[in-house]
Protein backbone atom coordinates (compact mmCIF):
# COMPACT_ATOMS: atom_id res chain seq x y z
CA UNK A 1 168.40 210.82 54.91
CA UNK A 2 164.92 211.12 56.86
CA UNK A 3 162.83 214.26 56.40
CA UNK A 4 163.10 216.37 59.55
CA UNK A 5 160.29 216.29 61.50
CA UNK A 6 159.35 218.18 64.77
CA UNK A 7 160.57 216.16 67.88
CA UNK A 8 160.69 212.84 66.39
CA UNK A 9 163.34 212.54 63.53
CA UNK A 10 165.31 215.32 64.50
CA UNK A 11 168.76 217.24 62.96
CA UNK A 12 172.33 216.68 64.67
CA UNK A 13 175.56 218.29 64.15
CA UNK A 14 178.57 215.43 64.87
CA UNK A 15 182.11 216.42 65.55
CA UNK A 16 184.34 213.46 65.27
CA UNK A 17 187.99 213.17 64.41
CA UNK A 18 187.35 217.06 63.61
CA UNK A 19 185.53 216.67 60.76
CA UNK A 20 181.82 217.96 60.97
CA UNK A 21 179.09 216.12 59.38
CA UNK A 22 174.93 216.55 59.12
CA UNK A 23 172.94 213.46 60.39
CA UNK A 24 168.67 213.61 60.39
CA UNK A 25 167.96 210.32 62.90
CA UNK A 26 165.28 208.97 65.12
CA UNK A 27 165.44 211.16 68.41
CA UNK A 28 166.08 208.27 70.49
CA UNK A 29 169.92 207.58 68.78
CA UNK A 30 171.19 210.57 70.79
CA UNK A 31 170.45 209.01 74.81
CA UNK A 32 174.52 208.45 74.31
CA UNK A 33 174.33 206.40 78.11
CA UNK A 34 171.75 203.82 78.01
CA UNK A 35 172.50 202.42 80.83
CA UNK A 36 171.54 206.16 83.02
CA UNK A 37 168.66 206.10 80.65
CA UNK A 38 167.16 202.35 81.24
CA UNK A 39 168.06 203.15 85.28
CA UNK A 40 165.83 206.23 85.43
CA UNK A 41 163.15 204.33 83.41
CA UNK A 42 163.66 201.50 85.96
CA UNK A 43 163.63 204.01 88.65
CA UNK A 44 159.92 205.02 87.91
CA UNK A 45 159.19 201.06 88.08
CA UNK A 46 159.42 201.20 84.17
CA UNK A 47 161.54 197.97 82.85
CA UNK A 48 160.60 198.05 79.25
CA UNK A 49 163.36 200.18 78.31
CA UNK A 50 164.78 197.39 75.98
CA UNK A 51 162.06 198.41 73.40
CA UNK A 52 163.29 201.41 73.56
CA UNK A 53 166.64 200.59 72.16
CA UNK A 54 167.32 201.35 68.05
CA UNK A 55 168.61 198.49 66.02
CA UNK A 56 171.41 201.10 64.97
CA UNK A 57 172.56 201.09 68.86
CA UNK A 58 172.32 197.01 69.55
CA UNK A 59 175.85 196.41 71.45
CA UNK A 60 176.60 200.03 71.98
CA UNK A 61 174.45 200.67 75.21
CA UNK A 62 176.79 203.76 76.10
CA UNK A 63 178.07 205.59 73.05
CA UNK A 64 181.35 208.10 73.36
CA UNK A 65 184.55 208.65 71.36
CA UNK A 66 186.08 204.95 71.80
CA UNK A 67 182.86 203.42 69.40
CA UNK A 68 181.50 206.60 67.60
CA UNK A 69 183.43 205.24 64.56
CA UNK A 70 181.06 201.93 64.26
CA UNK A 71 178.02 204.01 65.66
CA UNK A 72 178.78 206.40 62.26
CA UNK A 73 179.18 203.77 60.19
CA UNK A 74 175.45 202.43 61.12
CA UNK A 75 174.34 205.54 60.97
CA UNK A 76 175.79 206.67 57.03
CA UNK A 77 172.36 206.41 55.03
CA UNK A 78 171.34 209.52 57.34
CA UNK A 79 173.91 211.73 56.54
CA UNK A 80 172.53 215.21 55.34
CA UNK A 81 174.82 217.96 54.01
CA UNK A 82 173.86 221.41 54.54
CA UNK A 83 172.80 222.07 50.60
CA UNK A 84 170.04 219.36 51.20
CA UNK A 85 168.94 220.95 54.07
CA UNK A 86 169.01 224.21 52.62
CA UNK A 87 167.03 223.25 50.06
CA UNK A 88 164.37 221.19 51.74
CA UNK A 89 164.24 224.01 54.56
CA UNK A 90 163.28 226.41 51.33
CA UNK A 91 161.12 223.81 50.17
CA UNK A 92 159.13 223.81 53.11
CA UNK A 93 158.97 228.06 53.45
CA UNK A 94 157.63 228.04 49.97
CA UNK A 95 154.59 225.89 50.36
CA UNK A 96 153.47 227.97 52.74
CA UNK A 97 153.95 225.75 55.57
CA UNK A 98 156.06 228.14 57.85
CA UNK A 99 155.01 226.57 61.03
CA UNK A 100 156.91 223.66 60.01
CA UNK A 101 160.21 225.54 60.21
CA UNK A 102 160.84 224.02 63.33
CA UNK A 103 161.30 221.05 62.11
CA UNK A 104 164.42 222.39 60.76
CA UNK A 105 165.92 223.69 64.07
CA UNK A 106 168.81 221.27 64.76
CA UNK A 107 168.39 219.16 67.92
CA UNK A 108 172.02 218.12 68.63
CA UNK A 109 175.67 218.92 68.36
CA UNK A 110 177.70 215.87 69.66
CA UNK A 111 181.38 216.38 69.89
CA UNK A 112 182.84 213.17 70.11
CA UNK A 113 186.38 214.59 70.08
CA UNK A 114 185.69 217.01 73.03
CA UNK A 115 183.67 215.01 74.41
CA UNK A 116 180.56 217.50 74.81
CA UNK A 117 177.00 216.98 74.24
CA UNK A 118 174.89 220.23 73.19
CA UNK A 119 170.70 219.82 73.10
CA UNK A 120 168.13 222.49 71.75
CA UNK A 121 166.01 219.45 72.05
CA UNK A 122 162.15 221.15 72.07
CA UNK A 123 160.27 218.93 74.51
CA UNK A 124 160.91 217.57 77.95
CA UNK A 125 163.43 215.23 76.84
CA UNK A 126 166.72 215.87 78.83
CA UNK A 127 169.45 213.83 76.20
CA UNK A 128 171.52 216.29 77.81
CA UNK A 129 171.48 213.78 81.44
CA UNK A 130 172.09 210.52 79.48
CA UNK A 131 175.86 211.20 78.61
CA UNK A 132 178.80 209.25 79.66
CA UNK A 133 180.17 209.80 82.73
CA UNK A 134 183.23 211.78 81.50
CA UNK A 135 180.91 213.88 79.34
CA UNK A 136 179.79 217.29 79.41
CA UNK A 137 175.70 217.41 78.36
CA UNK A 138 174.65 220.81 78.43
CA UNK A 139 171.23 222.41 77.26
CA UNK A 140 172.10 225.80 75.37
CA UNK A 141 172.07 227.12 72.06
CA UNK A 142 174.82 225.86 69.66
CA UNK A 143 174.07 227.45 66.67
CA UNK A 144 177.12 229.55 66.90
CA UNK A 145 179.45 226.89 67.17
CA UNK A 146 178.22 225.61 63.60
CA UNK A 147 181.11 225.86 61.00
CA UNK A 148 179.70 228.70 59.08
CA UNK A 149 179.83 226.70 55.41
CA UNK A 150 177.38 224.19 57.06
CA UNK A 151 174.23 226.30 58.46
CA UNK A 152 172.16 225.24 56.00
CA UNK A 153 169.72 227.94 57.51
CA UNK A 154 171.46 230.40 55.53
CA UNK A 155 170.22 231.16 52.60
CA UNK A 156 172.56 232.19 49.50
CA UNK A 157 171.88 236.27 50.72
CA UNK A 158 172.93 235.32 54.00
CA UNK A 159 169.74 235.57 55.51
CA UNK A 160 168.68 233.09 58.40
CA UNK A 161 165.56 231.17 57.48
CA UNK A 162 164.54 230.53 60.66
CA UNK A 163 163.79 234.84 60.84
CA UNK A 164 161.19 235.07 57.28
């Protein structure tokens, strides 16, 4: 698992085949359509997006339910669980460095099984347009739709960490 870090390796919820799991990836995983993303690049005379394009995503230019299974699978060395989290968010409060608890603020929820992409992404990055076609990419706060055993920014008195 990377180290969550403000805008660049960044924390996402994934739903698939309803079970919930903690990844901490590169931002740039989560433009699920690279093909809308490479056309707007191309569209502002931009044709570099190839570079742009993570070794973990080579063949999968437009990721959705039908190849989340091999995307996961690429992905598995990422894989958080909310006690590491926890713990590494606590970490971080306690050496003082409290402006740093936004790298903690997950990024995305991606529901492969509904088929619904959710972004709290913090900078003018819109994942939320790059989605298949038969996707719904929304901007707007998740948090609430986190199973409750795995907001890691609860602390073990039930206290949110993102409010100390």
């Amino acid at each position: 698992m990377l180290e969550p870090i403000y805008a660049e390796n960044v924390i996402v919820g994934v739903i698939h085949k309803k079970q919930f799991q903690w990844y901490v990836t590169d931002r740039e995983l989560w433009y699920l359509d690279y093909v809308k993303f490479a056309q707007a690049f191309e569209n502002e005379g931009d044709l570099a997006v190839d570079e742009y394009i993570e070794p973990e995503r080579k063949g999968i230019e437009v990721l959705g339910s039908e190849n989340a299974g091999l995307f996961l699978k690429r992905i598995e060395s990422y894989k958080g669980d909310a006690a590491t989290l926890l713990k590494l968010f606590e970490d971080k409060i306690e050496s003082g460095e409290e402006e740093d608890v936004l790298d903690f603020i997950p990024s995305f929820l991606v529901d492969f099984d509904q088929k619904t992409f959710y972004s709290l992404f913090p900078e003018p990055a819109s994942f939320e347009e790059y989605v298949p076609s038969d996707w719904k990419g929304t901007y707007e706060d998740f948090t609430g739709l986190i199973p409750e055993t795995e907001k890691y920014w609860v602390n073990k008195d039930g206290e949110s960490l993102f409010e100390v």
